[in-house]
Protein backbone atom coordinates (compact mmCIF):
# COMPACT_ATOMS: atom_id res chain seq x y z
CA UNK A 1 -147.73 29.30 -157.88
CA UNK A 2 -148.15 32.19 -155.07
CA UNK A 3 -146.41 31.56 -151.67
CA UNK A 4 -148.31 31.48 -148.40
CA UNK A 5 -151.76 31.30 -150.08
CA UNK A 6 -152.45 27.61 -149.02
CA UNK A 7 -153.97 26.22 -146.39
CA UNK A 8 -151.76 24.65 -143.95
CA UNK A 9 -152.57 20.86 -143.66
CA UNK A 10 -151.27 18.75 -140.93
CA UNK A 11 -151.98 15.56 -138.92
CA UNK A 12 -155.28 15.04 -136.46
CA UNK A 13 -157.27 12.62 -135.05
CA UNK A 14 -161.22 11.99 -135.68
CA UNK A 15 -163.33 9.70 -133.34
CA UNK A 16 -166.75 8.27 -134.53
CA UNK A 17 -169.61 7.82 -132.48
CA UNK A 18 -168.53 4.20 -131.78
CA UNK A 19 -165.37 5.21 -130.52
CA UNK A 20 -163.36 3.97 -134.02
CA UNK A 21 -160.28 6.67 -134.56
CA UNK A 22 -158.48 7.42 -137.48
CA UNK A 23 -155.71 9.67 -138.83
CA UNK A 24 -155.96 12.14 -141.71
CA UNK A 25 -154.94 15.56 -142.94
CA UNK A 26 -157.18 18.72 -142.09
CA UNK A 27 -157.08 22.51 -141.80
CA UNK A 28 -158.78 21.80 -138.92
CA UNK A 29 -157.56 23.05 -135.39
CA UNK A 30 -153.75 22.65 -135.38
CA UNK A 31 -151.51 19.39 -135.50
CA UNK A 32 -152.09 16.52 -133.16
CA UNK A 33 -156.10 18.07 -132.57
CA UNK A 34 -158.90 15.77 -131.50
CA UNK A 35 -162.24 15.94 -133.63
CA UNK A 36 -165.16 14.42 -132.08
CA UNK A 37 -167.75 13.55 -134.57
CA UNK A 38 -171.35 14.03 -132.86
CA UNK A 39 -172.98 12.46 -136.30
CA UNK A 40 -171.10 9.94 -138.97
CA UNK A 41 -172.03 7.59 -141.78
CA UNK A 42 -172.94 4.90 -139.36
CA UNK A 43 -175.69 7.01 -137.22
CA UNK A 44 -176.93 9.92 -139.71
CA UNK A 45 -180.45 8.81 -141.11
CA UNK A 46 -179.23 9.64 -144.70
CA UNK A 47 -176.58 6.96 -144.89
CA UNK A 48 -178.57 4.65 -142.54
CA UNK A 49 -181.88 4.68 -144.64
CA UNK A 50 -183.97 6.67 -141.68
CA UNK A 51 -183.42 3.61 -139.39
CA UNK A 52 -180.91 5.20 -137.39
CA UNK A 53 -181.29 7.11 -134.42
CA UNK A 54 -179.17 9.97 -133.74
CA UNK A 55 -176.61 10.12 -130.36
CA UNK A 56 -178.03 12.57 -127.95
CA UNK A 57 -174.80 14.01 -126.95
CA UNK A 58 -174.62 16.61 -124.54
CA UNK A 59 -178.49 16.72 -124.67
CA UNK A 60 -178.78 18.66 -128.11
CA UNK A 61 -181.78 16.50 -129.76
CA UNK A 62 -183.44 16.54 -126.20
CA UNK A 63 -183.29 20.25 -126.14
CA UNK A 64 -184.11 20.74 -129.67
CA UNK A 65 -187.02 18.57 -129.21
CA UNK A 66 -188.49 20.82 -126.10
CA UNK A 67 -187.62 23.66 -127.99
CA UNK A 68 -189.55 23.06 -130.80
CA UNK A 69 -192.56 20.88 -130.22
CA UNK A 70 -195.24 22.30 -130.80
CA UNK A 71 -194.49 23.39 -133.84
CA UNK A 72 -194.75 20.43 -136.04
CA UNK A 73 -198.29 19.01 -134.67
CA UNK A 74 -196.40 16.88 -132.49
């Protein structure tokens, strides 16, 4: 196989919504990294049947909401 055409994969962290953590390998950030998950499997309406509602982190939906309301005959 080539040399140094791999991505490197190391160690980092991932936090749910709920505040659950885990370990696993990524090519994201660099080793020892924090991802915060905004959506997961136990808030995203497609794993939750459409009976979930989404976090409003930060005030993204909010924003997207005002952004955006008219045009969908609110």
């Amino acid at each position: 196989m080539k040399k140094d055409i791999h991505p490197d994969y190391h160690l980092i962290t991932v936090i749910t919504t709920d505040g659950t953590k885990y370990e696993t390998r990524s090519t994201y950030g660099s080793a020892g990294d924090t991802l915060q998950l905004d959506i997961d499997s136990k808030t995203h309406p497609a794993w939750t049947g459409g009976t979930g509602q989404l976090m409003d982190r930060g005030g993204r939906v909010s924003r997207f909401k005002e952004r955006f309301k008219g045009m969908l005959g609110a």
